[in-house]
C-alpha atoms as a PDB file:
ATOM      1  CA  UNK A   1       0.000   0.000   0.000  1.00  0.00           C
ATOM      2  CA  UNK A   2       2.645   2.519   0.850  1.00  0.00           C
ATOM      3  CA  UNK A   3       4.137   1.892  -2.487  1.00  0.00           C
ATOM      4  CA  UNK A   4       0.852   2.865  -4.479  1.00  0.00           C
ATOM      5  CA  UNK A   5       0.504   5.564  -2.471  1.00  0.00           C
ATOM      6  CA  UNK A   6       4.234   6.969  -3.627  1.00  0.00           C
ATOM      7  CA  UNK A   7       3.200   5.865  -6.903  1.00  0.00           C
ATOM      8  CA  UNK A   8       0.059   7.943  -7.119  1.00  0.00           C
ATOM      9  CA  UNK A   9       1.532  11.064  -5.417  1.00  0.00           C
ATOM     10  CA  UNK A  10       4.160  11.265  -8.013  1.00  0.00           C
ATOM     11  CA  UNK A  11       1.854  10.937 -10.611  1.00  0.00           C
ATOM     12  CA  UNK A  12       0.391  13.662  -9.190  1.00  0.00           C
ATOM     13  CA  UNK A  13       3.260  15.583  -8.746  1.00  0.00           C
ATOM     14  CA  UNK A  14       4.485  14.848 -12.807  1.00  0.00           C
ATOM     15  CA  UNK A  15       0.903  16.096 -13.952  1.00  0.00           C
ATOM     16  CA  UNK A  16       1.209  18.977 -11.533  1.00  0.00           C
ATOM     17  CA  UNK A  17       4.515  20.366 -12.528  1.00  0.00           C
ATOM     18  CA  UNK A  18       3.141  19.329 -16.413  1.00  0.00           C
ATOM     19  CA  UNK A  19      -0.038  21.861 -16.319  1.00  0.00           C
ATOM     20  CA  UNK A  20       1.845  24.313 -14.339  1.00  0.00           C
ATOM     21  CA  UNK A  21       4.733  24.789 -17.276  1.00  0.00           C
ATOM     22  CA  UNK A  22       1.904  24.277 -20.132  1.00  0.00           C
ATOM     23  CA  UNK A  23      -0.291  27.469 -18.027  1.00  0.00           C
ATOM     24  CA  UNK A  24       2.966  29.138 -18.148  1.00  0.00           C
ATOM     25  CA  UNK A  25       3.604  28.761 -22.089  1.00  0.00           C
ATOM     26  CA  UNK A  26       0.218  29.592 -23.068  1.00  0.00           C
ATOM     27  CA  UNK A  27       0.692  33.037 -21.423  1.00  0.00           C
ATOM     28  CA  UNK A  28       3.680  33.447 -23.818  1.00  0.00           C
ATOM     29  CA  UNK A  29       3.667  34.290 -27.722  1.00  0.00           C
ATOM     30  CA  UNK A  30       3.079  31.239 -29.784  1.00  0.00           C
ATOM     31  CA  UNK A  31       6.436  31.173 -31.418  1.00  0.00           C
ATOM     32  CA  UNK A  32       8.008  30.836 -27.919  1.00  0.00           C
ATOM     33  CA  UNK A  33       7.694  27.040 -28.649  1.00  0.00           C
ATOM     34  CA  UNK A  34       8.860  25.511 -31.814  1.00  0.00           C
ATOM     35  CA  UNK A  35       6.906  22.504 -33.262  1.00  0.00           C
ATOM     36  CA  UNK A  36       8.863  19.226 -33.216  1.00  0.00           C
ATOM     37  CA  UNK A  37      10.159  18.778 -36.351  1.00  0.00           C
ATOM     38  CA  UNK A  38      13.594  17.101 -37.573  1.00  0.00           C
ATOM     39  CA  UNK A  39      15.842  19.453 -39.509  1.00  0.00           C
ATOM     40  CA  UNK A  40      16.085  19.285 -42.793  1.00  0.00           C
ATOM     41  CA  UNK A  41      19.600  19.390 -44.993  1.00  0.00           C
ATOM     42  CA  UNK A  42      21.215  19.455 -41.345  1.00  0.00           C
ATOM     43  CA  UNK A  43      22.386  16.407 -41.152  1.00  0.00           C
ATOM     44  CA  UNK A  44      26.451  16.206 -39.808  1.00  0.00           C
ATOM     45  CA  UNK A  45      29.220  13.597 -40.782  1.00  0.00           C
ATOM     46  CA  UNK A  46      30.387  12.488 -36.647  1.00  0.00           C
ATOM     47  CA  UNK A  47      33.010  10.052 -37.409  1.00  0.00           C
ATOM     48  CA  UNK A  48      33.697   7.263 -39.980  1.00  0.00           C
ATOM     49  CA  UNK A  49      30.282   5.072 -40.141  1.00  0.00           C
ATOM     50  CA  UNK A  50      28.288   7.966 -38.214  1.00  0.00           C
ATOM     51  CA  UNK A  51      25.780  10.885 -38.858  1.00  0.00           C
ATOM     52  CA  UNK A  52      23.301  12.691 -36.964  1.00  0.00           C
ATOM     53  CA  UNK A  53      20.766  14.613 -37.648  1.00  0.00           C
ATOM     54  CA  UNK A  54      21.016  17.517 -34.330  1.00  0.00           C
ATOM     55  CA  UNK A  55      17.972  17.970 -32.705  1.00  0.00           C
ATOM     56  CA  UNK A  56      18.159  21.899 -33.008  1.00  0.00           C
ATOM     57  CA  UNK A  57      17.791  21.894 -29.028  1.00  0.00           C
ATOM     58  CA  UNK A  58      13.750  21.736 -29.637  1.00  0.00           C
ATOM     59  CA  UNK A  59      11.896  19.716 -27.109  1.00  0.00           C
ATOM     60  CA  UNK A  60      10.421  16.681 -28.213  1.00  0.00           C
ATOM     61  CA  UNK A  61      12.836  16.708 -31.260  1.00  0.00           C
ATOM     62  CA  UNK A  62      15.408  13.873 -30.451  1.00  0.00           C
ATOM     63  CA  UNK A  63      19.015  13.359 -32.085  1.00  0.00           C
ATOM     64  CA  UNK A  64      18.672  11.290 -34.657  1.00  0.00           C
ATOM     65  CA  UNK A  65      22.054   9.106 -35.526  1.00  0.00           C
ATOM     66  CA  UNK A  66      22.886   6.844 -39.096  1.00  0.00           C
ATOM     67  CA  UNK A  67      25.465   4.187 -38.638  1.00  0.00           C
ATOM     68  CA  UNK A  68      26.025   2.987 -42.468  1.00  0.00           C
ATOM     69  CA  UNK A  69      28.284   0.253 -43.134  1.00  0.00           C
ATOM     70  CA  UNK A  70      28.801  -1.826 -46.086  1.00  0.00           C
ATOM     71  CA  UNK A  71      26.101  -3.853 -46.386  1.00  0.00           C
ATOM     72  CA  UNK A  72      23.333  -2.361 -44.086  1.00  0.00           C
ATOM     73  CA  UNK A  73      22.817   0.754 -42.169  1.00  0.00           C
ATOM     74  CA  UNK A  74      21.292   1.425 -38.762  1.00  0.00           C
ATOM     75  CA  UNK A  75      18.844   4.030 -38.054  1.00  0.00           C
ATOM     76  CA  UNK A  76      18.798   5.337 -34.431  1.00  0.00           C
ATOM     77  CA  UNK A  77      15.200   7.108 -33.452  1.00  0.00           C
ATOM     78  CA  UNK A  78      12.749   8.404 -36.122  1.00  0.00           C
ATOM     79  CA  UNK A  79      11.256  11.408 -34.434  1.00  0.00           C
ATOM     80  CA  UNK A  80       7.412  12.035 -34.094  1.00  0.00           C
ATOM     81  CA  UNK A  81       5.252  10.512 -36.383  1.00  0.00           C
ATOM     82  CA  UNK A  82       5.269  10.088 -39.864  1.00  0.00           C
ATOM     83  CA  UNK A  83       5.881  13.221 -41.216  1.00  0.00           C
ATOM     84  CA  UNK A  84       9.095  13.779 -39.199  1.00  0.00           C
ATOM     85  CA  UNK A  85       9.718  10.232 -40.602  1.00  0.00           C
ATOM     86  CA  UNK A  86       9.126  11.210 -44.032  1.00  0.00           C
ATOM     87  CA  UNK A  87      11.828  14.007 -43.283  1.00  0.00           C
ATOM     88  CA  UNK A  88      14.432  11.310 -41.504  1.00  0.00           C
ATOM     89  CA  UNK A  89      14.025   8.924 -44.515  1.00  0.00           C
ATOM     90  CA  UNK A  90      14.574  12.059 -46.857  1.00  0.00           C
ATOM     91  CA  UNK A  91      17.979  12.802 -44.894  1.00  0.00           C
ATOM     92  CA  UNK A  92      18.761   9.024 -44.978  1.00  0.00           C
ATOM     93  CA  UNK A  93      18.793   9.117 -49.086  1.00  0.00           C
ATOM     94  CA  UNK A  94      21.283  11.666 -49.509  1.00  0.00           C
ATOM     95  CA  UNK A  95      24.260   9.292 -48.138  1.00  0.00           C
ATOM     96  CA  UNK A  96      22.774   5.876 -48.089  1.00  0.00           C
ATOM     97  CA  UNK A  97      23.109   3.373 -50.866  1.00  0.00           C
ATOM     98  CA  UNK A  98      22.285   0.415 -48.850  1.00  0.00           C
ATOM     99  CA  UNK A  99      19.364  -1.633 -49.494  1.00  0.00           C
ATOM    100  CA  UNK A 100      18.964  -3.257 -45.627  1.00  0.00           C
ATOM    101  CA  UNK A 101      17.778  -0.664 -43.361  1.00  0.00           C
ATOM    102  CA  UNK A 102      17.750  -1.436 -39.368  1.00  0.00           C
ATOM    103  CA  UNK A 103      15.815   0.955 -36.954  1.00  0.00           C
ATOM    104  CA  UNK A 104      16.598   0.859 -33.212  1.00  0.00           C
ATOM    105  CA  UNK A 105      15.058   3.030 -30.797  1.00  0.00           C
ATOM    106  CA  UNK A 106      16.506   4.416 -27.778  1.00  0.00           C
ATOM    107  CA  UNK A 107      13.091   4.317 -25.570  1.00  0.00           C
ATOM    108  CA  UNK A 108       9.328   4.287 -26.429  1.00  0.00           C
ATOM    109  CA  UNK A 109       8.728   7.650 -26.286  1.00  0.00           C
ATOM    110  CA  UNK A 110       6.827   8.958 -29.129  1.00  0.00           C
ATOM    111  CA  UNK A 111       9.296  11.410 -30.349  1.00  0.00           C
ATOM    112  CA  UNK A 112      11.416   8.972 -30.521  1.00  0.00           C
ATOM    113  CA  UNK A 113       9.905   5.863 -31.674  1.00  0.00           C
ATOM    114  CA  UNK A 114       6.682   6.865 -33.796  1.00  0.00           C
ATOM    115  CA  UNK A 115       8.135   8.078 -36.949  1.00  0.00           C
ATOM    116  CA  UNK A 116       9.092   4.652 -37.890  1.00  0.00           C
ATOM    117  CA  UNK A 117       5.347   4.595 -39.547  1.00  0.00           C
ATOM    118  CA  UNK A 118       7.153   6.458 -42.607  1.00  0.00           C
ATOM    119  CA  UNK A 119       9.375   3.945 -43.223  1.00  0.00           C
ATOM    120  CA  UNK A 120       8.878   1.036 -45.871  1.00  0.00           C
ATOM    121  CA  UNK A 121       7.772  -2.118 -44.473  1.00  0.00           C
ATOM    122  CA  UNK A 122      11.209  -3.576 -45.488  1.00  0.00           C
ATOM    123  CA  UNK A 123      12.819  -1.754 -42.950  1.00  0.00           C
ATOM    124  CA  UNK A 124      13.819  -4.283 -39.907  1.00  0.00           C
ATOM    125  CA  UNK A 125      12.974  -2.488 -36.835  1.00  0.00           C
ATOM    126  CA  UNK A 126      14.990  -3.843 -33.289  1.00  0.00           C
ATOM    127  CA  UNK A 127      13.436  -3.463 -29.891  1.00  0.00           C
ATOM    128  CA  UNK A 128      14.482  -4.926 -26.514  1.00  0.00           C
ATOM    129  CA  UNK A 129      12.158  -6.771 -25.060  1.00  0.00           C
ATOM    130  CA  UNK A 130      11.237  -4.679 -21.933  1.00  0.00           C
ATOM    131  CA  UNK A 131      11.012  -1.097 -24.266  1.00  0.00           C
ATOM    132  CA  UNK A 132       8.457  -3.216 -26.439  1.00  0.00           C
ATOM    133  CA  UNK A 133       6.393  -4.153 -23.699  1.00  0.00           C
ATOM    134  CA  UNK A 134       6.115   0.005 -23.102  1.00  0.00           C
ATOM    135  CA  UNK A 135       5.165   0.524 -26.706  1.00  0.00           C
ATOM    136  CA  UNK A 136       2.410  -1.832 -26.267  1.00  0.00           C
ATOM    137  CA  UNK A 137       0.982  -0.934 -22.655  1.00  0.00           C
ATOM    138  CA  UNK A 138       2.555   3.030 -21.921  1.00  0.00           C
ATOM    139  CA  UNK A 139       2.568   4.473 -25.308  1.00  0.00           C
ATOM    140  CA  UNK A 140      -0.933   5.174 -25.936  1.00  0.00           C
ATOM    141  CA  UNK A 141      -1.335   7.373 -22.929  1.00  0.00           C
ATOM    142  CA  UNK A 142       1.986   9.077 -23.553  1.00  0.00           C
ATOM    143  CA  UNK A 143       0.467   9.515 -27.207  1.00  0.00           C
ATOM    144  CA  UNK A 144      -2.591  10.862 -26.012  1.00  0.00           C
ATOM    145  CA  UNK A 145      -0.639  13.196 -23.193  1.00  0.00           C
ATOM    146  CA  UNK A 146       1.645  14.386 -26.357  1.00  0.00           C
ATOM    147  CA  UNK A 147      -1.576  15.276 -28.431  1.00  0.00           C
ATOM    148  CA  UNK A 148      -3.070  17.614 -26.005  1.00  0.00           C
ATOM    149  CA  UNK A 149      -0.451  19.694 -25.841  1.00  0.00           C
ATOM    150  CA  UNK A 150      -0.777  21.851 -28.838  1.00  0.00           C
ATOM    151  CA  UNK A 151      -2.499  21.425 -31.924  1.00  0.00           C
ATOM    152  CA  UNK A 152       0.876  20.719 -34.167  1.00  0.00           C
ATOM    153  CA  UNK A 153       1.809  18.213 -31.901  1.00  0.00           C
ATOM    154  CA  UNK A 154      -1.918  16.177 -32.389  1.00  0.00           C
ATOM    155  CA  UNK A 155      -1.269  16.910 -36.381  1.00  0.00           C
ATOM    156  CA  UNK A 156       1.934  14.900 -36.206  1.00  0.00           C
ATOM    157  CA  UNK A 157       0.554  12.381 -33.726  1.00  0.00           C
ATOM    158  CA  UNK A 158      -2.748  11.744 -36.151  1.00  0.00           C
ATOM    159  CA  UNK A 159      -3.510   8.028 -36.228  1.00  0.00           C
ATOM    160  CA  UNK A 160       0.113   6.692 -35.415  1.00  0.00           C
ATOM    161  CA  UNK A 161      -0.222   3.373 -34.901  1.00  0.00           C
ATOM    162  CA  UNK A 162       3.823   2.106 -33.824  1.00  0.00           C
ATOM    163  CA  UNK A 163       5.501  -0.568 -35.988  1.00  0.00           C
ATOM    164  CA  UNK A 164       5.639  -3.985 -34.210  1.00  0.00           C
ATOM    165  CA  UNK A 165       9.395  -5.519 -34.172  1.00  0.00           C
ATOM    166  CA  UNK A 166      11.209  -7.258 -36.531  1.00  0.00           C
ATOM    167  CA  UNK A 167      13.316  -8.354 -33.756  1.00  0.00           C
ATOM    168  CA  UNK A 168      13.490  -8.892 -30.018  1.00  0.00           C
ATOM    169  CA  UNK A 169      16.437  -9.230 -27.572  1.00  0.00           C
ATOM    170  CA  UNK A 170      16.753  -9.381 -24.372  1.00  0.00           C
ATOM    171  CA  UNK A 171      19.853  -7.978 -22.322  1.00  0.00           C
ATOM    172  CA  UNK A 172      22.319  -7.006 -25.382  1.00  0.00           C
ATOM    173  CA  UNK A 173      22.378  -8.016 -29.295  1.00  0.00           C
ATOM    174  CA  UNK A 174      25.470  -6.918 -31.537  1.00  0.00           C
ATOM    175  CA  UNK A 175      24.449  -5.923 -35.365  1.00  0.00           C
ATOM    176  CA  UNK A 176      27.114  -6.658 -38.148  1.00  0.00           C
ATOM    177  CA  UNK A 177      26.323  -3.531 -40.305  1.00  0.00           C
ATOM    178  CA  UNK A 178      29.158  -4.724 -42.550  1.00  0.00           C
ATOM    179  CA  UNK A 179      32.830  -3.149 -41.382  1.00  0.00           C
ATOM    180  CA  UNK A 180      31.066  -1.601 -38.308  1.00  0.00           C
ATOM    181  CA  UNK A 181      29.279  -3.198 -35.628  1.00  0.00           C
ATOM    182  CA  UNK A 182      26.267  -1.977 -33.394  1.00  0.00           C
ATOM    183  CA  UNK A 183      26.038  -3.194 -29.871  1.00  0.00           C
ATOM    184  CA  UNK A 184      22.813  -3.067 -28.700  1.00  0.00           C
ATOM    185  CA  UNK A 185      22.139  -3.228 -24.859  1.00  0.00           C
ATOM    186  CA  UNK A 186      20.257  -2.474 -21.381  1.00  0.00           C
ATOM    187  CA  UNK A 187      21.248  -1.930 -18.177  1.00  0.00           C
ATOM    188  CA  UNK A 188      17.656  -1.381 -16.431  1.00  0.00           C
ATOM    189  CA  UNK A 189      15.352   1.289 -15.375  1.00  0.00           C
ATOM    190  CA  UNK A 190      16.884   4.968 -15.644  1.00  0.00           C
ATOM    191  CA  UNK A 191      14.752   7.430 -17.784  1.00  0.00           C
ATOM    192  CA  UNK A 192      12.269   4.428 -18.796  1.00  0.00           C
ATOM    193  CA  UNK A 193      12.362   1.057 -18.149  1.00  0.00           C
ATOM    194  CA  UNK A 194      13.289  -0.349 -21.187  1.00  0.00           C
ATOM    195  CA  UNK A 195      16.450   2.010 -22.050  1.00  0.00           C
ATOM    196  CA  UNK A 196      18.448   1.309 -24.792  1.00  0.00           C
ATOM    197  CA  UNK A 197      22.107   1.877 -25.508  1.00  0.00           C
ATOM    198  CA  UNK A 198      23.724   1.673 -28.742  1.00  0.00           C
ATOM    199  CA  UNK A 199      27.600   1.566 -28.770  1.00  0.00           C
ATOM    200  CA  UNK A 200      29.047   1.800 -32.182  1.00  0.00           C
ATOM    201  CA  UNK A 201      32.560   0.173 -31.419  1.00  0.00           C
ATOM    202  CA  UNK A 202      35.173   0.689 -34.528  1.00  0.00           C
ATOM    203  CA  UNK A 203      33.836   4.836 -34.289  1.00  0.00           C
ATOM    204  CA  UNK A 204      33.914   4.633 -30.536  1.00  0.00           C
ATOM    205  CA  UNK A 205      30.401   6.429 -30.310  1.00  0.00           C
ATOM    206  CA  UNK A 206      28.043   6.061 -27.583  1.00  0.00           C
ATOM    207  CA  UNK A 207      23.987   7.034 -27.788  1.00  0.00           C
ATOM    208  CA  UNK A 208      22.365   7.484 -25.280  1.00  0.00           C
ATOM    209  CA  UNK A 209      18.681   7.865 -25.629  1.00  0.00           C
ATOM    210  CA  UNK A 210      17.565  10.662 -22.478  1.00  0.00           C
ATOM    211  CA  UNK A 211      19.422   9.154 -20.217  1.00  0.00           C
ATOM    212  CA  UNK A 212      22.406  11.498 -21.277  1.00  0.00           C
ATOM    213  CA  UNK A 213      20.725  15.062 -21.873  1.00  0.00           C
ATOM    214  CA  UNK A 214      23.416  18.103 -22.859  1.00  0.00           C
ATOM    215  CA  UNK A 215      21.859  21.072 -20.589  1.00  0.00           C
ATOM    216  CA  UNK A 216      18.253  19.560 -19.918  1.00  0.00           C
ATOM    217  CA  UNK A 217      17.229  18.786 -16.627  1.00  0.00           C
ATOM    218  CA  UNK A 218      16.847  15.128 -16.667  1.00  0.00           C
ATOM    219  CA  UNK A 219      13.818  13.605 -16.630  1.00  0.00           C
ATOM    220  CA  UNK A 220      12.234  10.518 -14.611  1.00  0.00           C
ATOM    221  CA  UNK A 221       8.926  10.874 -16.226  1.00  0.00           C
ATOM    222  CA  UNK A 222       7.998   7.034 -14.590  1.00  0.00           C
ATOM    223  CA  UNK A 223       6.760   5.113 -11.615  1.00  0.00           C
ATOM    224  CA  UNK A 224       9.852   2.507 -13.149  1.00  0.00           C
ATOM    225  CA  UNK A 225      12.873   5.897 -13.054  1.00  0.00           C
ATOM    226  CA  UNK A 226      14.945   4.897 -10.943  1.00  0.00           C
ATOM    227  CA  UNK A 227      17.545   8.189  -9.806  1.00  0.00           C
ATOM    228  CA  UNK A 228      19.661   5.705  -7.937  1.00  0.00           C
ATOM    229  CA  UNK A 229      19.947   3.031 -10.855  1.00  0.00           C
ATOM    230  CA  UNK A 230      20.482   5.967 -13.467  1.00  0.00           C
ATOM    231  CA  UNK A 231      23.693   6.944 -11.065  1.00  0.00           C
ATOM    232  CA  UNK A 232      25.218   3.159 -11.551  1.00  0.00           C
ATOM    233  CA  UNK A 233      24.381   3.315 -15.793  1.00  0.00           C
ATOM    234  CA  UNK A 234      26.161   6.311 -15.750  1.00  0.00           C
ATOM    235  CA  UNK A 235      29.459   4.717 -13.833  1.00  0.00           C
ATOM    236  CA  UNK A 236      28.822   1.733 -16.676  1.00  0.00           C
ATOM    237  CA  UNK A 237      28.185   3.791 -19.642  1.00  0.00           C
ATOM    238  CA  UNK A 238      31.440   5.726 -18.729  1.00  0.00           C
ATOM    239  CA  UNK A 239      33.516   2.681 -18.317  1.00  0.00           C
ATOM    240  CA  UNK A 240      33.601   2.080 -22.104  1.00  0.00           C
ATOM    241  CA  UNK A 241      35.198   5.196 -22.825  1.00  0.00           C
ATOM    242  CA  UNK A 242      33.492   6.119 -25.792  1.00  0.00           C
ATOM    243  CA  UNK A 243      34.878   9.249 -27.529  1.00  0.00           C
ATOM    244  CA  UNK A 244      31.989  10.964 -28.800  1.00  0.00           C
ATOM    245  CA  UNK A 245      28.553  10.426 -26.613  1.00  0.00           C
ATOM    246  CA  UNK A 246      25.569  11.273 -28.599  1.00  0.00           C
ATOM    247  CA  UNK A 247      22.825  12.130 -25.982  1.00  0.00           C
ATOM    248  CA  UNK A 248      18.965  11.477 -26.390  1.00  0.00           C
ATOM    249  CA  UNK A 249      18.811  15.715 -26.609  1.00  0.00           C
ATOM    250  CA  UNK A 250      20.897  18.900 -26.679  1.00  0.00           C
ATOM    251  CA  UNK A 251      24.741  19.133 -28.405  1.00  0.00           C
ATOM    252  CA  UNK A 252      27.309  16.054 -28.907  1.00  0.00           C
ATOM    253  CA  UNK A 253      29.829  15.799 -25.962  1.00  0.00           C
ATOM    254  CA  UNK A 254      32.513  13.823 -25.119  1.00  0.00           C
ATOM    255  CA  UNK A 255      32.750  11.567 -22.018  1.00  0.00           C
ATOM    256  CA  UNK A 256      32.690  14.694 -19.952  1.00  0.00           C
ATOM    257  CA  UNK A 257      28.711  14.969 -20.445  1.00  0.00           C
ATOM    258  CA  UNK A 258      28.343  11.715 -17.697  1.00  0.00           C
ATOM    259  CA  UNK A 259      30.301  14.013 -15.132  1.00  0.00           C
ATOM    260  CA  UNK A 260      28.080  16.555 -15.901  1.00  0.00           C
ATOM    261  CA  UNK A 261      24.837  14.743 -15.410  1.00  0.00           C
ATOM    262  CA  UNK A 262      26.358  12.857 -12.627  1.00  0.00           C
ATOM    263  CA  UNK A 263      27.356  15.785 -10.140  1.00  0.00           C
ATOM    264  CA  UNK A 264      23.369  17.333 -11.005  1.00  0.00           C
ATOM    265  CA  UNK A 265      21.601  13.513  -9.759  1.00  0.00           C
ATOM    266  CA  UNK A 266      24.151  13.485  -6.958  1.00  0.00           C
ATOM    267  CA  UNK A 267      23.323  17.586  -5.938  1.00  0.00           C
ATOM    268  CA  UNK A 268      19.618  16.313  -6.103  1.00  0.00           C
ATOM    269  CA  UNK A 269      19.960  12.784  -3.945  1.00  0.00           C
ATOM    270  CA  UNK A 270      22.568  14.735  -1.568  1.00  0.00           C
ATOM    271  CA  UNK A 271      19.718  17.468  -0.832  1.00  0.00           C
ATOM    272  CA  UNK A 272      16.765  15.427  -1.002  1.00  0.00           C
ATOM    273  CA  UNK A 273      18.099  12.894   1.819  1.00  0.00           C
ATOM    274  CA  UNK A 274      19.438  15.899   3.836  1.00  0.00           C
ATOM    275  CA  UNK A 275      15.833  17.363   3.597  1.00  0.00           C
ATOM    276  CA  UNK A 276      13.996  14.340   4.297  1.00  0.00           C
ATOM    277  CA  UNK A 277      16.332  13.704   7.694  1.00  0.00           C
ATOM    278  CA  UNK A 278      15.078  17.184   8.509  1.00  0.00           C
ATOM    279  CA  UNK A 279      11.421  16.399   8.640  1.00  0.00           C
ATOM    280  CA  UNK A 280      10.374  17.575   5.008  1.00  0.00           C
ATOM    281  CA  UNK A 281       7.481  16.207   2.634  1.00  0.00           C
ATOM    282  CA  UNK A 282       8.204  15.067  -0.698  1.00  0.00           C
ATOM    283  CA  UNK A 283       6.300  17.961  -1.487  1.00  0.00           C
ATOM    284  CA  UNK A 284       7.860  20.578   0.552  1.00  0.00           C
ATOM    285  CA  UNK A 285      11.871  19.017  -0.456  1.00  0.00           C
ATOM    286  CA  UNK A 286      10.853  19.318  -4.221  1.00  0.00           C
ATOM    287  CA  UNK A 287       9.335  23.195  -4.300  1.00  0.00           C
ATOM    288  CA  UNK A 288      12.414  23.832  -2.065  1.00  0.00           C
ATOM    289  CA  UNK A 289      14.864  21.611  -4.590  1.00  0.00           C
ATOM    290  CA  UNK A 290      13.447  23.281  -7.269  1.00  0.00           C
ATOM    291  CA  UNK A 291      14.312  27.188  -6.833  1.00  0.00           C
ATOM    292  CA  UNK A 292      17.757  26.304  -5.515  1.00  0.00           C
ATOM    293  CA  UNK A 293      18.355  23.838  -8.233  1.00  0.00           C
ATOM    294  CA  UNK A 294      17.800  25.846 -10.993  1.00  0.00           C
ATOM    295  CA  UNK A 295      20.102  28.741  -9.405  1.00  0.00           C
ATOM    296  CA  UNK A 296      22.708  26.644 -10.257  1.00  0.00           C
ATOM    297  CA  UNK A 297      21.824  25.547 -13.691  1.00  0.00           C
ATOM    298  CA  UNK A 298      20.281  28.827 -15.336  1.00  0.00           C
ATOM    299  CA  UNK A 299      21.488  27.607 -18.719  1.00  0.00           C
ATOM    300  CA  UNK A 300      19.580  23.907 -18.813  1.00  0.00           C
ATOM    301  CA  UNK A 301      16.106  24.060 -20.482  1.00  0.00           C
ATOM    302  CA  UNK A 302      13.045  22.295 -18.675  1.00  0.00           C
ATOM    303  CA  UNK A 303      13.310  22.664 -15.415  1.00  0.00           C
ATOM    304  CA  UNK A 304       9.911  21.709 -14.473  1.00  0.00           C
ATOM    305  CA  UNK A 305      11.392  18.535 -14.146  1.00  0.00           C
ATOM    306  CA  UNK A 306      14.029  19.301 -11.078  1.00  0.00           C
ATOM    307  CA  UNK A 307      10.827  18.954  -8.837  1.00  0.00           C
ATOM    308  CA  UNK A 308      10.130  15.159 -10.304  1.00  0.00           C
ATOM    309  CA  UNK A 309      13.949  13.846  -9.763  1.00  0.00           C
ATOM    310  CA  UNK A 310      13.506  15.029  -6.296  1.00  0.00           C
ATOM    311  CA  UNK A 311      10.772  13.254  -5.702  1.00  0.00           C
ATOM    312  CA  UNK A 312      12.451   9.865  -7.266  1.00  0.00           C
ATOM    313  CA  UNK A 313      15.381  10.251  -4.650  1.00  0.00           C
ATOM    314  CA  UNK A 314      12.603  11.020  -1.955  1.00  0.00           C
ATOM    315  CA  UNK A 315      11.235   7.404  -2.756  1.00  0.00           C
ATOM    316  CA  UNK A 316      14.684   5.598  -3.261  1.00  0.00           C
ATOM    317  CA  UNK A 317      15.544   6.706   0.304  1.00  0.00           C
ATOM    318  CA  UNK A 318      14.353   4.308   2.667  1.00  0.00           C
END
């Protein structure tokens, strides 16, 4: 019972913080958010086998990687719904001469998963077994949270209906593109429960998916976040000592972007468990966490969702 209690006050707490920051932006002009669309003609040459298209720092726009080798190529996210997929695709034809096209997504999130509808039905798409079970049981809500939030965002969202998968794995799977190699794996619940990681070893290149984000507050949007098992996948992300990390949103860094992230979740889990010894509510620690937080990160975008990671430590502390 006291679990489902937590459960349902931070669900409370995430819808909250949500309508409080939507309230805010509809006071604001309506350019003052962009609609989620991939760039077009933007796309960037990141090492050998790997492009990206950048995400333009525009929420609910992901980074969107190519890993071509000589016999297939790997597509990494697809954006929101077909017509960003139409745009991916469209990017994916100016270098690509390969006729086998994978699709791996780094989390079921719809910006990140729901453009796949675009693609041809040839296309093999790869999903780990826990982020598939999300598509299937979380996805319509989060489609249906997505939609309501402005008209351009229900446009792209418009009878999605996500592509099943080609192919399931468990734990890890490695992907012989031809010359390169994809290694495909999980390490448990961080930003969703069914996070995946895709290390491209001969380039070196890590992505991420959201649980790296390059000046964005983090976000544990979940009842499965875990802030305490996101600290241990960053130790293990940052033991392969990938030269280029390509995070879920926000610029390209090097292995410098997990110290980064790191010293933020431990600032948030130091103060929570201080606050909590003192007496405080989940409630009170997170309005308190949030003003004090975001004094000392003025240039990281969405920080409605400081007051959600503190309430994810608040639960992890026993």
């Amino acid at each position: 019972m006291l679990r489902t209690t937590q459960t349902q006050r931070l669900a409370t707490l995430v819808f909250a913080v949500i309508v409080m920051f939507a309230r805010a932006d509809a006071q604001q002009p309506a350019t003052r958010v962009p609609v989620p669309l991939v760039q077009a003609h933007k796309t960037i040459k990141l090492s050998e086998h790997v492009y990206l298209i950048p995400d333009g720092r525009v929420n609910l726009v992901p980074n969107i990687g190519f890993v071509i080798g000589n016999r297939a190529t790997l597509v990494i996210d697809v954006g929101m719904g077909p017509k960003n997929g139409e745009t991916v695709l469209s990017e994916l034809a100016a270098i690509n001469k390969n006729p086998t096209i994978y699709i791996a997504t780094t989390h079921f999130h719809p910006e990140h998963v729901t453009g796949a509808q675009a693609f041809p039905a040839s296309a093999i798409v790869i999903r780990n077994e826990v982020q598939q079970d999300e598509v299937v049981h979380k996805q319509p809500e989060r489609i249906e949270n997505f939609s309501q939030r402005s008209p351009e965002i229900k446009a792209l969202l418009q009878d999605v209906k996500p592509r099943p998968p080609d192919i399931l794995f468990g734990n890890e799977l490695k992907l012989d593109l031809g010359g390169v190699t994809a290694r495909l794996f999980t390490r448990g619940p961080a930003h969703t429960k069914g996070d995946t990681f895709i290390f491209i070893q001969e380039d070196n290149v890590l992505f991420t998916g959201d649980v790296i984000v390059n000046r964005f507050f983090p976000i544990m949007p979940d009842a499965d976040s875990s802030g305490k098992n996101w600290l241990a996948i960053l130790d293990q992300l940052q033991a392969i000592h990938p030269s280029i990390v390509v995070p879920g949103h926000g610029e390209v860094g090097d292995a410098r972007l997990f110290d980064t992230e790191r010293t933020y979740l431990n600032t948030v889990q130091t103060r929570v468990a201080e606050l909590k010894s003192q007496g405080k509510s989940a409630e009170e620690t997170s309005k308190m966490l949030t003003n004090e937080i975001r004094a000392k990160y003025p240039d990281w975008d969405n920080p409605e969702w400081i007051a959600v990671a503190a309430q994810r430590f608040y639960t992890d502390i026993k």
